[in-house]
Protein backbone atom coordinates (compact mmCIF):
# COMPACT_ATOMS: atom_id res chain seq x y z
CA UNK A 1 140.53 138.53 87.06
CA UNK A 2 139.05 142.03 86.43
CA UNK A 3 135.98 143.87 88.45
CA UNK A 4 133.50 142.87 86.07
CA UNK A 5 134.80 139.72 84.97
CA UNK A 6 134.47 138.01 88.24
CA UNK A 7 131.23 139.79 89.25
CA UNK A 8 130.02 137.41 85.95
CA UNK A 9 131.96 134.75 87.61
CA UNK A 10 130.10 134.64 90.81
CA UNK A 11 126.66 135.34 89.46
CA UNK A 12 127.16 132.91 87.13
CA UNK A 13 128.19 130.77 89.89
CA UNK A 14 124.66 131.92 92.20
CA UNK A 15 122.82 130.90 89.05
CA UNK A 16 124.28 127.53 89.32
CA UNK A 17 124.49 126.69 92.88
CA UNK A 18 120.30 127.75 92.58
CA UNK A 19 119.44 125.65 90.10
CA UNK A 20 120.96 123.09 91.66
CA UNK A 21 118.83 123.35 94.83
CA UNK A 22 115.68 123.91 92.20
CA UNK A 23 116.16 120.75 90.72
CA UNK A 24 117.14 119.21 94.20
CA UNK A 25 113.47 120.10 95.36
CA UNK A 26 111.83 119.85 92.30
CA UNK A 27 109.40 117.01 92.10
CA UNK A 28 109.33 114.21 89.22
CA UNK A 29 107.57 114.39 86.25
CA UNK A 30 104.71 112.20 87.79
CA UNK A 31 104.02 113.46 90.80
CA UNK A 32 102.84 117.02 91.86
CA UNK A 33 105.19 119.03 93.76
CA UNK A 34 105.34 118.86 97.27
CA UNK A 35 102.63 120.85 99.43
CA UNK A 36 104.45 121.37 102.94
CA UNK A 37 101.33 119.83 105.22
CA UNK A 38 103.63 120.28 108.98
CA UNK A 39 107.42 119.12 110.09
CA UNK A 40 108.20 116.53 108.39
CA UNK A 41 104.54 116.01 106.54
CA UNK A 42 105.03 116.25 102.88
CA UNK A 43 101.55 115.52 100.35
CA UNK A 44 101.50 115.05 96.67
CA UNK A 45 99.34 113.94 94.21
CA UNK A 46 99.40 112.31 90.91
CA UNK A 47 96.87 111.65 88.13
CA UNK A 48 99.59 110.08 86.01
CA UNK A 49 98.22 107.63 83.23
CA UNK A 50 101.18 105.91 83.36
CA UNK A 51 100.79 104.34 86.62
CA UNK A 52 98.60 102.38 84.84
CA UNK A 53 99.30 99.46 82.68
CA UNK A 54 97.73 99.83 80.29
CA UNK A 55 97.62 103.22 80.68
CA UNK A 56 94.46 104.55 81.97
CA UNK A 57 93.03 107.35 84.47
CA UNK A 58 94.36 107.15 87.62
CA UNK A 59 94.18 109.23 90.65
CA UNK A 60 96.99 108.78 93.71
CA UNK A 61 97.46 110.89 97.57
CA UNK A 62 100.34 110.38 98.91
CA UNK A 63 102.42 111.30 101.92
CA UNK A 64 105.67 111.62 102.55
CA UNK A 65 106.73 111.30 106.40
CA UNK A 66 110.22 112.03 108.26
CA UNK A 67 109.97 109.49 111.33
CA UNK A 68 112.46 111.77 112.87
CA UNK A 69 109.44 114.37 113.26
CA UNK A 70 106.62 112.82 113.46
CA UNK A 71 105.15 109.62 114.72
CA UNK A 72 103.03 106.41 113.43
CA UNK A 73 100.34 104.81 115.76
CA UNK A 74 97.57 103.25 114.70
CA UNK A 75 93.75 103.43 116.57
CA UNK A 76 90.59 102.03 116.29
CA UNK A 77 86.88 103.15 115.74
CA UNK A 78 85.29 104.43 118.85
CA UNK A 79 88.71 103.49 120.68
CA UNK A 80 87.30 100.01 121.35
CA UNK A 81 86.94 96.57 118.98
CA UNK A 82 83.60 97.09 118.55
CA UNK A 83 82.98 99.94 116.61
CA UNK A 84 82.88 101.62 113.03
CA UNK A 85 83.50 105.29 112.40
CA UNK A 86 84.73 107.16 109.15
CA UNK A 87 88.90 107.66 109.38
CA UNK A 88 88.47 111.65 109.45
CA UNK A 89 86.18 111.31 113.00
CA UNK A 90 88.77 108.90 114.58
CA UNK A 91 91.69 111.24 113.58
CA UNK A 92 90.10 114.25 114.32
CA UNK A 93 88.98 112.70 117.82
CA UNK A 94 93.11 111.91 118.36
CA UNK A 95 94.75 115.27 117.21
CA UNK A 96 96.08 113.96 114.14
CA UNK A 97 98.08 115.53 111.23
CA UNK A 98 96.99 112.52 108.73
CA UNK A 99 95.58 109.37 108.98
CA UNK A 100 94.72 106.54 106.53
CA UNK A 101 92.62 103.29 106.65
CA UNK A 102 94.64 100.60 107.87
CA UNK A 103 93.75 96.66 108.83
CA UNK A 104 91.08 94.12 107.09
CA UNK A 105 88.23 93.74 109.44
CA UNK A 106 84.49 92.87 109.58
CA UNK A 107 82.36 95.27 108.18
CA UNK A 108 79.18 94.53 109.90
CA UNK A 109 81.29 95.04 113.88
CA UNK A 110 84.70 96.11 112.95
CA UNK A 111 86.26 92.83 114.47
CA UNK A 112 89.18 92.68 112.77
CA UNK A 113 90.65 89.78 110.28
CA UNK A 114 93.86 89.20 111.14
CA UNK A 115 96.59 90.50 113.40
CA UNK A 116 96.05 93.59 115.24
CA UNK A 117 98.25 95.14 118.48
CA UNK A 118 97.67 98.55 119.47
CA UNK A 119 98.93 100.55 121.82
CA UNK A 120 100.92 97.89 123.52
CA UNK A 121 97.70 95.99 123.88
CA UNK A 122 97.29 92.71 121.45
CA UNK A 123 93.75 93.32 120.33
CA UNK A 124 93.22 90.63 117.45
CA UNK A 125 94.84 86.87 116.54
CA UNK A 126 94.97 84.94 113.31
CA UNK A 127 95.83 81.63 112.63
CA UNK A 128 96.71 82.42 108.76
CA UNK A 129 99.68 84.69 107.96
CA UNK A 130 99.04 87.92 106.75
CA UNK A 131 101.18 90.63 105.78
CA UNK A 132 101.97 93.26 108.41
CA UNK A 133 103.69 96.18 109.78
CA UNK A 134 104.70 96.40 113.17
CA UNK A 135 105.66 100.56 114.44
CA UNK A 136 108.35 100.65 117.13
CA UNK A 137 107.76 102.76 120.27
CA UNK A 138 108.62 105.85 120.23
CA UNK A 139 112.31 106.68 120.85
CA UNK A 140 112.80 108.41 124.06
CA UNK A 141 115.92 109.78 126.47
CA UNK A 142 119.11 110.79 124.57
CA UNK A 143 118.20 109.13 121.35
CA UNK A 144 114.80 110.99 121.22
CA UNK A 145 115.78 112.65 117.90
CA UNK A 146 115.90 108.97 116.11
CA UNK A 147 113.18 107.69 114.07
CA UNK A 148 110.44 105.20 114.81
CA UNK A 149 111.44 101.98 112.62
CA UNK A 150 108.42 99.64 110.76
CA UNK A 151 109.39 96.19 110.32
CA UNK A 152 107.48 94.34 107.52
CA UNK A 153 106.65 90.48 107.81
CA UNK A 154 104.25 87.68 106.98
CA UNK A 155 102.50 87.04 110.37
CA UNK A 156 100.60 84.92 112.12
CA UNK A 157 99.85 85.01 116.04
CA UNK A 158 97.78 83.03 118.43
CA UNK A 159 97.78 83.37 122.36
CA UNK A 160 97.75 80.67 125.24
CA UNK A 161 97.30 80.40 128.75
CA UNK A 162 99.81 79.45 131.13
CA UNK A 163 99.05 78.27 134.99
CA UNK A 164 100.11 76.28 137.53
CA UNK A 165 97.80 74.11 140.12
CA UNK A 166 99.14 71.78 142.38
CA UNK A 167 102.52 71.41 141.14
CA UNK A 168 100.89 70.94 138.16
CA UNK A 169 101.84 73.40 134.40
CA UNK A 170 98.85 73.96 132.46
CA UNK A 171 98.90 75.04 128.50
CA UNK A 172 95.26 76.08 127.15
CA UNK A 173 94.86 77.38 123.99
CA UNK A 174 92.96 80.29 123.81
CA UNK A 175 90.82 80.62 120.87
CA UNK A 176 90.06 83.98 120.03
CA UNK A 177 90.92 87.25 120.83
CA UNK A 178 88.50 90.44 121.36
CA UNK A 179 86.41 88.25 118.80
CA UNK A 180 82.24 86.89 118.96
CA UNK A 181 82.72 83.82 120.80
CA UNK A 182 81.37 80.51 119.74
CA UNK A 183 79.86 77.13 121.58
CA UNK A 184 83.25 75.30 122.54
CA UNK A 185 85.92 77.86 122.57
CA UNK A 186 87.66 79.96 124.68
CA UNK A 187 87.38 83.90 123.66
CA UNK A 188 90.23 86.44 125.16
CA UNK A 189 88.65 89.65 125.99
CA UNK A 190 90.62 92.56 126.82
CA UNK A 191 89.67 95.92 127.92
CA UNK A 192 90.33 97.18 124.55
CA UNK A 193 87.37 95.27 123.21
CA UNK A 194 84.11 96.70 124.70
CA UNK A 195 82.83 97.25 128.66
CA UNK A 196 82.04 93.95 128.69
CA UNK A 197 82.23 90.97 126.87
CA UNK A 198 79.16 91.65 125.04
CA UNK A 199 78.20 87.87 125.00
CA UNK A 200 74.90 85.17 125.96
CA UNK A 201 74.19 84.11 128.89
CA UNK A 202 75.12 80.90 128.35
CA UNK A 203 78.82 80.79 129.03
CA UNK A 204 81.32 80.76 131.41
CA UNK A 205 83.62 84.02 132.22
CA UNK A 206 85.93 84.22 134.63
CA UNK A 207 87.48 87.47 135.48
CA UNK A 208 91.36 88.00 135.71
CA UNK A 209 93.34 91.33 137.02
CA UNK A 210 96.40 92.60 138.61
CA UNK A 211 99.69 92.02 138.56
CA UNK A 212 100.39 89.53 138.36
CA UNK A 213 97.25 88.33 136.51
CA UNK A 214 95.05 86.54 139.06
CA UNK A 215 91.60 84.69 138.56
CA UNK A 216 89.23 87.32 140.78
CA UNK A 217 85.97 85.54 139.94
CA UNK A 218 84.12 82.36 138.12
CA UNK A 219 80.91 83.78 136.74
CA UNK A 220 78.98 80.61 135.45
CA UNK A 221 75.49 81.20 133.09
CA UNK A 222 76.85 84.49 132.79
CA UNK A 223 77.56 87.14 129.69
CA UNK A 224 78.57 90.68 129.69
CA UNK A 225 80.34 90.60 132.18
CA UNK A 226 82.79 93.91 132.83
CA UNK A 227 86.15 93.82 131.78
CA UNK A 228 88.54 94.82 134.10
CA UNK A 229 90.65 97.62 133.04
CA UNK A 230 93.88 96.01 134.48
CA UNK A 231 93.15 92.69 133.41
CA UNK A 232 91.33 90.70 130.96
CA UNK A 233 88.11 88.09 131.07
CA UNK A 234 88.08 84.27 129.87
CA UNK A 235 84.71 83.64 128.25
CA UNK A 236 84.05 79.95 127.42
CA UNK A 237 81.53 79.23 125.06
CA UNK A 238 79.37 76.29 127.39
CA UNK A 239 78.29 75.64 130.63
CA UNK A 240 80.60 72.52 131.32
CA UNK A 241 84.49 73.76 131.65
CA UNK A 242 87.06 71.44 130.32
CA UNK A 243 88.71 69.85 133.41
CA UNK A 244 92.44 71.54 132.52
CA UNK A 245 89.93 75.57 132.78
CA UNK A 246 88.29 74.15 135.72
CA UNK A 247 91.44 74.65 137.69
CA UNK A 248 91.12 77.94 137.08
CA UNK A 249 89.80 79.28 140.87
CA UNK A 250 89.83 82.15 142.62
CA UNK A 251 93.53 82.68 143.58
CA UNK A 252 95.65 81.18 140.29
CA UNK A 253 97.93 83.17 139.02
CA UNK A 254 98.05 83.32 135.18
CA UNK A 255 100.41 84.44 132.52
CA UNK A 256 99.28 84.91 128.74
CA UNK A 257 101.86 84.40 125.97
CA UNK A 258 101.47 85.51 122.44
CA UNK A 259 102.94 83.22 120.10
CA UNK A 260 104.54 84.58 117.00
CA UNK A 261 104.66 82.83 113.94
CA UNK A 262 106.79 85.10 111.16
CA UNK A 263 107.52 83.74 107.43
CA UNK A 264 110.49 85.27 107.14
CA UNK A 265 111.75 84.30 110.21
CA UNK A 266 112.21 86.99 112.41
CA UNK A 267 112.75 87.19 115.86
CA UNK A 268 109.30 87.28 118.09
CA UNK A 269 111.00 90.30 120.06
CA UNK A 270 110.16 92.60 117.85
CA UNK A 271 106.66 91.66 117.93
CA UNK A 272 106.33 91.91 121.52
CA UNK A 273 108.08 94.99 121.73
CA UNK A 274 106.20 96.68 119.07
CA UNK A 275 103.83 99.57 119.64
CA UNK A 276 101.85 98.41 117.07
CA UNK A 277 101.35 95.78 114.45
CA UNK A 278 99.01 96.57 112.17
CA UNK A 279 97.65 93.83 109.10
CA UNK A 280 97.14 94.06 105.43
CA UNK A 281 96.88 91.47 102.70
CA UNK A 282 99.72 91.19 100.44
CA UNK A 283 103.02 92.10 101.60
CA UNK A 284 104.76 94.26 98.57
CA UNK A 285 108.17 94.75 99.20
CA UNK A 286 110.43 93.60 102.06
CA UNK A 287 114.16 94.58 102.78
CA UNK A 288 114.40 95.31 99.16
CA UNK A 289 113.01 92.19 98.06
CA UNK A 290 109.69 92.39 95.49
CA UNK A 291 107.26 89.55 96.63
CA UNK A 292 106.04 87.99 93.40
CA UNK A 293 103.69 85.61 95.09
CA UNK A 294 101.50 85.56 97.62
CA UNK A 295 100.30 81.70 98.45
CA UNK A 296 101.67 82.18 102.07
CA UNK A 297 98.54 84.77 102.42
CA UNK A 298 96.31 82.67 100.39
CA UNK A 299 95.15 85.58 98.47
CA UNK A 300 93.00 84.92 95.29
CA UNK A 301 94.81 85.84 92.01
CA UNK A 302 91.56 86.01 89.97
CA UNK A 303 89.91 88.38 92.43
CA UNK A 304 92.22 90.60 94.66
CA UNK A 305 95.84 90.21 93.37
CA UNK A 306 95.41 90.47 89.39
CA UNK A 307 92.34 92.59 89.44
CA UNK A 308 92.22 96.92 89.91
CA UNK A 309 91.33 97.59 93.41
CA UNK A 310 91.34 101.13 95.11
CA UNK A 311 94.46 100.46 97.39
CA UNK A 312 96.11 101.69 100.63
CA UNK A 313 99.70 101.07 100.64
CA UNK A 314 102.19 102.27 103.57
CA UNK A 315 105.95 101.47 102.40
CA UNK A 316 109.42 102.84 103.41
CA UNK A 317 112.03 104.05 100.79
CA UNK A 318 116.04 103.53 100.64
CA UNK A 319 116.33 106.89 102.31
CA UNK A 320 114.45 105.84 105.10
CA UNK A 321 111.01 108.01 104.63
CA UNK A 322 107.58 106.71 104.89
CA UNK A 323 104.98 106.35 102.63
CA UNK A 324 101.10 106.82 103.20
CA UNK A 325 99.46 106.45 99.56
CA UNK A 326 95.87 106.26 98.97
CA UNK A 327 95.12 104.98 95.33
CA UNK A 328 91.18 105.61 94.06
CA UNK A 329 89.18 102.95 91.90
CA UNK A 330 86.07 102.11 90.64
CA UNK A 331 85.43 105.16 89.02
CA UNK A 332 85.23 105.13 85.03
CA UNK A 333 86.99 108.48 83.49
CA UNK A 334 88.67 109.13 86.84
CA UNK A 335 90.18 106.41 88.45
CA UNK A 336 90.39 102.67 87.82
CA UNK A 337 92.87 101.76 90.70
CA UNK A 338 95.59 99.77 90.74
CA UNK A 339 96.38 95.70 90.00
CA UNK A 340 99.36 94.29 92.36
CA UNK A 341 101.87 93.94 89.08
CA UNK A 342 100.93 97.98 89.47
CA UNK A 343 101.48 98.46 93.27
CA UNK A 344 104.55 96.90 92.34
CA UNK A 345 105.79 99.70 89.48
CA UNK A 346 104.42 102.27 92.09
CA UNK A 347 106.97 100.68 94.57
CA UNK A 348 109.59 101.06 91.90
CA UNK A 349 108.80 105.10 91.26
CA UNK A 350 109.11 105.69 94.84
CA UNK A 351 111.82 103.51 95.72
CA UNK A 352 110.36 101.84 98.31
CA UNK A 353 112.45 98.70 100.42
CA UNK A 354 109.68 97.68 102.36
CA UNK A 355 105.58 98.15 101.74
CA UNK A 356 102.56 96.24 102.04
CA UNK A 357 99.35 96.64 100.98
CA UNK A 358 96.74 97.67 103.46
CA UNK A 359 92.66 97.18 103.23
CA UNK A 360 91.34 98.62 99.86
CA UNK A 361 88.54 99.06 97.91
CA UNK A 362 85.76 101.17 99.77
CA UNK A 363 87.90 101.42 102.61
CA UNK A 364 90.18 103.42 100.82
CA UNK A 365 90.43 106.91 102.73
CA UNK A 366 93.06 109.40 103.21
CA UNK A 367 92.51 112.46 106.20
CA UNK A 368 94.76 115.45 106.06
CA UNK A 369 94.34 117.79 108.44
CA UNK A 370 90.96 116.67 109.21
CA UNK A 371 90.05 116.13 105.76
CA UNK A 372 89.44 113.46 103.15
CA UNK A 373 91.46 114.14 100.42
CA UNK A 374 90.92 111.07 97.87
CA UNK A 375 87.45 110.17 96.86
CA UNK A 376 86.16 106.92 98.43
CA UNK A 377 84.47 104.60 95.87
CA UNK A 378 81.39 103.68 97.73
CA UNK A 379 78.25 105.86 96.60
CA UNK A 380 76.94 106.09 100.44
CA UNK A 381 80.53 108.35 101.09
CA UNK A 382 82.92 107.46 103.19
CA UNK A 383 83.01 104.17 104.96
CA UNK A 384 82.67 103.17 108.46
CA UNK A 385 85.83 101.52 108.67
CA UNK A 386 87.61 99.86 111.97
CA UNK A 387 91.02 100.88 112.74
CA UNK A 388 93.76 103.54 110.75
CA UNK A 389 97.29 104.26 110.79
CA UNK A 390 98.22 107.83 112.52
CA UNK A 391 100.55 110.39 111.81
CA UNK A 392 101.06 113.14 114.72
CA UNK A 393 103.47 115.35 115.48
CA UNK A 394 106.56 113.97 117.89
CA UNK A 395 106.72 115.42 121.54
């Protein structure tokens, strides 16, 4: 091969080998290419008709995470139960990179509707199954370099108390977690939820700390009463205890267990090792399986599932990435939002094995670096919403 034949050769061999990384890194034909937000922080956008069907205007934010750089909490308003802030405050206030709204909750408190565990802490119950993600602690020691994994499930989790007086076990149902109590039941507060139980003064409470947990204190005709921040406080919802909580004296040693209640069957343990399960309504996709109905989560076809909804989705793909998007609605000539037959097709563009849709329509708010960068539907702004998802840079 002569001088100037293979200097041809090899810059016809550069071309290639460049192109090839071009169109390695080049986005698809839907989605914008990729704006480099921090390690392992990728954020597009698309305004594709075609995510809708029928086409229509359509606006999407999405993020693309490596778990190997950065990590997934979730936190709620005000850092307690009760409270409502906008997503960009709470991130702001917790040094994050992005955040986006996360679980179903009560608008007027921001008590949440279903399962909630943050933090290590479980903050919120629910009796019906919901769909979920739970985040795995962070990795630490030799294996700090591998990712956090998200399990995806159909959950439902209630707690109970467990005591022993006189040789004799006790088993009492505990009601509510972190939750308004009510005349009759037995409310769970934890420190998570406010200073103190916020409630009447026509209950019972009985304060609980240490390790192990031990009853400290029977407070009766009392409310708002402090929460102890090693322990938790039983409020009962009447003067007159049930004879099985009237054991419960100064001195009793108590142990709480969470039961866990998954549709798909898996193991509690990850549940109770999780750093955080956080709910949604309609689980999308799980272990590469599409969900094509949704009567386990009782959601209403006619309403939520078959009607176009701004949407909050958090998925994983077959690579192992995850997936914040943040879908607009409710705005004629720029968005319209999405259907779940369309979450679905959105699943399918980004390849996604696991994903579940998260609280949606004025909820619907993505923060990066400090900023909203979707456009909530409600005219007011930005809502006062209860809890988001995290991302933040691994230590």
């Amino acid at each position: 091969m002569g001088l100037r034949t293979a200097r041809s050769f090899f810059v016809t061999l550069a071309c290639a080998a460049a192109s090839t990384v071009l169109w390695a890194q080049a986005p698809t034909s839907w989605l914008s290419a990729p704006q480099q937000i921090a390690p392992g922080v990728e954020y597009f956008t698309s305004t594709d008709a075609t995510l809708a069907d029928p086409e229509g205007a359509s606006a999407a934010y999405l993020l693309k995470l490596d778990l190997s750089k950065v990590a997934l909490s979730s936190a709620h308003a005000k850092d307690e139960i009760l409270g409502l802030e906008s997503a960009d405050v709470i991130a702001t206030r917790h040094g994050a990179i992005a955040a986006v709204n996360a679980g179903f909750f009560n608008t007027k408190n921001g008590d949440p509707a279903s399962v909630l565990k943050m933090a290590g802490e479980f903050v919120s119950d629910a009796t019906l199954p919901r769909g979920v993600v739970a985040i795995a602690p962070m990795p630490v020691g030799r294996e700090s370099g591998r990712p956090q994994t998200l399990t995806f499930d159909q959950l439902s989790a209630k707690q109970e108390l467990h005591f022993t007086v006189g040789g004799k076990n006790f088993v009492v149902p505990i009601d509510g977690v972190d939750t308004t109590r009510e005349r009759g039941k037995l409310m769970l507060y934890t420190p998570t939820y406010h200073a103190d139980t916020d409630t009447a003064l026509n209950g019972t409470e009985i304060i609980i700390s240490g390790k192990p947990l031990t009853v400290r204190n029977v407070r009766s005709n009392a409310g708002h009463t402090p929460i102890p921040r090693d322990g938790i406080v039983l409020s009962y919802g009447g003067l007159e205890l049930p004879a099985e909580m009237a054991s419960l004296t100064p001195g009793v040693k108590v142990t709480v267990v969470t039961n866990w209640k998954s549709v798909h069957h898996l193991p509690s343990s990850i549940f109770e090792s999780a750093q955080d399960v956080v709910n949604g309504a309609g689980l999308l996709r799980r272990a590469g399986e599409t969900m094509t109905e949704w009567t386990a989560e009782a959601l209403n076809p006619t309403t939520f599932l078959d009607v176009r909804h701004p949407r909050t989705v958090i998925g994983v793909d077959d690579r192992g990435a995850a997936w914040l998007v943040a879908i607009d609605g409710r705005q004629p000539g720029y968005a319209a939002g999405m259907d779940f037959k369309e979450l679905q097709r959105l699943c399918d563009r980004l390849k996604l094995r696991d994903a579940l849709n998260l609280d949606g329509g004025g909820s619907v708010t993505m923060v990066v670096k400090d900023k909203i960068v979707n456009r909530p539907s409600d005219p007011a702004g930005p809502r006062q919403i209860s809890d988001v998802i995290l991302v933040k840079a691994r230590k």
